[in-house]
Protein backbone atom coordinates (compact mmCIF):
# COMPACT_ATOMS: atom_id res chain seq x y z
CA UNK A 1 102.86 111.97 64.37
CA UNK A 2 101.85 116.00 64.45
CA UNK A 3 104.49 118.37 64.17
CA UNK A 4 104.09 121.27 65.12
CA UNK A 5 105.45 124.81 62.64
CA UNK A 6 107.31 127.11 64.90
CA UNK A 7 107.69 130.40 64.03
CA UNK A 8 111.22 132.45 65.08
CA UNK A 9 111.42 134.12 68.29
CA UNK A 10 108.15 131.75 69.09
CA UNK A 11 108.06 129.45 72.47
CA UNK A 12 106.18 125.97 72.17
CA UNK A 13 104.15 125.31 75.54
CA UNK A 14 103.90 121.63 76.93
CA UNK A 15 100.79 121.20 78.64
CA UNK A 16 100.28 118.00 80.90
CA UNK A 17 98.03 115.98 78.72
CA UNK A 18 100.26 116.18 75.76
CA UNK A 19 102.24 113.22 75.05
CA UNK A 20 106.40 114.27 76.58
CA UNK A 21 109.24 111.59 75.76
CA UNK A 22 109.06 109.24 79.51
CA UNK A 23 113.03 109.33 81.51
CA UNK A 24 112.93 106.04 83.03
CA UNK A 25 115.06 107.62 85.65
CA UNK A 26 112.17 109.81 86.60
CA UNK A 27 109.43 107.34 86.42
CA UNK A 28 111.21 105.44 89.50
CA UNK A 29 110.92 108.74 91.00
CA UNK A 30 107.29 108.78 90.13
CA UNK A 31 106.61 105.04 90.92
CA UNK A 32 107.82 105.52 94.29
CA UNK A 33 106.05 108.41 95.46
CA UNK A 34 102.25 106.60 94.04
CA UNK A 35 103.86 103.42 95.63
CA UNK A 36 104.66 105.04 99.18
CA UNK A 37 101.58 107.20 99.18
CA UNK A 38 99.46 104.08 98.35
CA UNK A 39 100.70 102.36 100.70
CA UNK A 40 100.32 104.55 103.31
CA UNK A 41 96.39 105.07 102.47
CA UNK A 42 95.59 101.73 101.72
CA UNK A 43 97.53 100.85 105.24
CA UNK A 44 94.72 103.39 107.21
CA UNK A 45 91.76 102.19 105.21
CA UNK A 46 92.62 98.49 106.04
CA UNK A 47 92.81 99.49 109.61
CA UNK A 48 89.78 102.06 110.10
CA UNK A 49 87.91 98.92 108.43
CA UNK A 50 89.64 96.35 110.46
CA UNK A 51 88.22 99.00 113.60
CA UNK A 52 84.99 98.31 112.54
CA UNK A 53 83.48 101.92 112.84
CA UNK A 54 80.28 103.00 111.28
CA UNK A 55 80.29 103.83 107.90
CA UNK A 56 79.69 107.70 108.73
CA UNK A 57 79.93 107.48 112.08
CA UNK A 58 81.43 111.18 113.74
CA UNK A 59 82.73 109.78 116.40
CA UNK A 60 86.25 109.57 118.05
CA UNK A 61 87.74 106.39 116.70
CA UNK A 62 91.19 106.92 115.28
CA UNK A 63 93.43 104.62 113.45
CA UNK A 64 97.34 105.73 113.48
CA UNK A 65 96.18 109.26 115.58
CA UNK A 66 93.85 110.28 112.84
CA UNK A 67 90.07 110.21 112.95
CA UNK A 68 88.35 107.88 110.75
CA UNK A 69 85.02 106.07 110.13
CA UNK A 70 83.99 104.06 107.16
CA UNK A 71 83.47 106.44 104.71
CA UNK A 72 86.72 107.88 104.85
CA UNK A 73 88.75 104.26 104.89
CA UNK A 74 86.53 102.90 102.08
CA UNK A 75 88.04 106.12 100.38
CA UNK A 76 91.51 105.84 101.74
CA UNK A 77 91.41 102.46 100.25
CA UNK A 78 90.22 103.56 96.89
CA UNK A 79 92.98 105.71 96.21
CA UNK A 80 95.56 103.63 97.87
CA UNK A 81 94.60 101.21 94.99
CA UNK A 82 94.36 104.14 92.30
CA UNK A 83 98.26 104.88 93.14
CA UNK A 84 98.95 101.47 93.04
CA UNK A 85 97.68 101.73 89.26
CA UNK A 86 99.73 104.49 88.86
CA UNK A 87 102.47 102.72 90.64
CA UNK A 88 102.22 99.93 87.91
CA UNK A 89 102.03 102.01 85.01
CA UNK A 90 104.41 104.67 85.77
CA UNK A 91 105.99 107.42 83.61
CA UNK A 92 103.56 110.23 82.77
CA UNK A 93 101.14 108.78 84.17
CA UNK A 94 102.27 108.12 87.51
CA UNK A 95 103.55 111.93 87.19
CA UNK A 96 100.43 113.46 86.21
CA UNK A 97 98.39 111.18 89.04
CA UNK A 98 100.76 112.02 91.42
CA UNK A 99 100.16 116.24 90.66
CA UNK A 100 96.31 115.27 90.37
CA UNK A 101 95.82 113.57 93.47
CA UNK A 102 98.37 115.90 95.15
CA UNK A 103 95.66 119.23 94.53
CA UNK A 104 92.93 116.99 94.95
CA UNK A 105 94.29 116.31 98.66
CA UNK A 106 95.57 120.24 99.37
CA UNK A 107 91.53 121.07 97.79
CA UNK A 108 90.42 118.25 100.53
CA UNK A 109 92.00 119.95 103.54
CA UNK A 110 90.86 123.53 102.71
CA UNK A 111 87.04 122.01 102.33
CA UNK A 112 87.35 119.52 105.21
CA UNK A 113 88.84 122.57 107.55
CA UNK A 114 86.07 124.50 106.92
CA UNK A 115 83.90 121.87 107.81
CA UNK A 116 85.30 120.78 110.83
CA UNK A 117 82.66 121.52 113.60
CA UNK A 118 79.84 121.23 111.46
CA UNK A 119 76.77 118.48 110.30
CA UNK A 120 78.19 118.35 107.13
CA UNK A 121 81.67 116.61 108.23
CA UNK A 122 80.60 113.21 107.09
CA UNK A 123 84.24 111.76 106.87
CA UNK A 124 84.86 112.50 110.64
CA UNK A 125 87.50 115.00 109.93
CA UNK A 126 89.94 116.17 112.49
CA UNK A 127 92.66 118.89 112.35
CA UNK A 128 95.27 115.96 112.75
CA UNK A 129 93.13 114.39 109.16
CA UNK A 130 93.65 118.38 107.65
CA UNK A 131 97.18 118.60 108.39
CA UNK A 132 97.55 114.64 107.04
CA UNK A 133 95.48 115.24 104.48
CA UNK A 134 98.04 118.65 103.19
CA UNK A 135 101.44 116.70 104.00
CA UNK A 136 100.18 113.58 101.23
CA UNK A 137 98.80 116.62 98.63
CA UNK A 138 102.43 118.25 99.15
CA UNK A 139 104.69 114.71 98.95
CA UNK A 140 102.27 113.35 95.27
CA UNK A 141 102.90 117.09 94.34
CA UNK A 142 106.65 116.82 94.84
CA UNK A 143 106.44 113.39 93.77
CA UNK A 144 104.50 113.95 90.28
CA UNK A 145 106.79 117.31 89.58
CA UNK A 146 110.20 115.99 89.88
CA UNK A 147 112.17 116.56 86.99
CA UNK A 148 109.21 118.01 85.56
CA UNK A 149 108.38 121.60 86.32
CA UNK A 150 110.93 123.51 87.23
CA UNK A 151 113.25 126.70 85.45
CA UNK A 152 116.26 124.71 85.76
CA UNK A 153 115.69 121.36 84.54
CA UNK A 154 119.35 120.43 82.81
CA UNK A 155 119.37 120.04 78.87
CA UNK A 156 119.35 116.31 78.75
CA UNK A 157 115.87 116.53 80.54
CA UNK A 158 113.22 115.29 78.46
CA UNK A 159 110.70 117.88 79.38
CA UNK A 160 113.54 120.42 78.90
CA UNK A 161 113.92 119.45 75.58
CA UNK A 162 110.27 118.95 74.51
CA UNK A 163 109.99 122.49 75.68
CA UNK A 164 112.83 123.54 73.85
CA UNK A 165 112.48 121.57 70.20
CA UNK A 166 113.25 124.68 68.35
CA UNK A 167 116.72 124.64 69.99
CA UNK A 168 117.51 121.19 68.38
CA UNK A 169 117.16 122.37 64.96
CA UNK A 170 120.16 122.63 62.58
CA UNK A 171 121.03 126.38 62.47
CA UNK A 172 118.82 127.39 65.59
CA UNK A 173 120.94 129.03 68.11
C-alpha cells in the first residue's frame, strides 16, 4: 500500500482513477442508475432491431418517439450491456462508468445536433434523439456523482474522508 507524506497546511487531491474506500450504500445508488439506464437502452435497441430498419438507413422509423436505424440500436444495445457490467460490478466502477458514459452522451448530443440536417448523420438523429440523448448523459452523471463530488459530502463519507486523511491524524486539527 502507498502512502502518501503530507506536508502542513497541504490538501491531498483524489482523482477518479485512484483507488477511494467503496460505501455500499452508494454503490446501490450507483447500481441502479447503470441498471435503469441499461435497461432503458438495451429496451430501444431490442426494438429498433425487432423494427427491422436498415442498418444506416435515414429514414423516419422511430421506436418509443425517437428515430432509429440499425446503427444506432446495435449501439444502444452495446451500452445497455456495458451498464449492465457496471450494474454487476458496482462501487467505483459503476460510479466512474456512470460519469463516463454520462459526458460521453452530453458530447453525443452537441455532435449529433450539429449534424442534424446533414450527409454525415449516419445514426438517423432527430432533435427528440438530442434531447434523449442529454436527459441519459445528465441521469449516469447524477447517477455516477452521488455521494461523490460535492462541497458538502458529511464526514462519515468515504470520499470525504479520503479527501481529508490529514484530518484523521492524531494531533491534526
Amino acid at each position: 500500500m502507498a502512502t502518501h507524506v503530507l506536508h502542513p497546511g497541504s490538501r491531498r487531491h483524489v482523482t477518479l482513477d485512484e483507488h477511494l474506500p467503496v460505501d455500499h450504500r452508494l454503490s446501490k445508488v450507483y447500481r441502479t442508475g447503470a441498471g435503469l439506464m441499461g435497461l432503458v437502452l438495451l429496451a430501444f435497441g431490442i426494438l429498433g432491431l425487432i423494427d427491422k430498419v436498415g442498418f444506416f438507413d435515414t429514414g423516419g422509423d422511430t421506436v418509443a418517439g425517437l428515430n432509429t436505424n440499425g446503427a444506432l440500436s446495435v449501439l444502444s444495445i452495446c451500452v445497455g450491456l456495458l451498464l449492465f457490467v457496471g450494474m454487476l460490478i458496482g462501487g467505483n466502477f459503476a460510479s466512474t462508468l456512470n460519469m463516463v458514459l454520462g459526458i460521453l452522451f452530453i458530447l453525443s448530443g452537441f455532435v449529433n445536433l450539429a449534424l442534424l440536417d446533414t450527409g454525415a448523420n449516419f445514426l438517423a438523429f432527430r432533435i427528440q434523439n438530442v434531447l434523449f440523448s442529454f436527459v441519459v448523459g445528465l441521469l449516469l452523471m447524477f447517477f455516477g456523482m452521488y455521494g461523490r463530488v460535492s462541497g458538502t459530502l458529511p464526514h462519515d463519507n468515504p470520499y470525504w474522508r479520503a479527501r481529508h486523511a490529514a484530518d484523521d491524524r492524531p494531533g491534526a486539527d
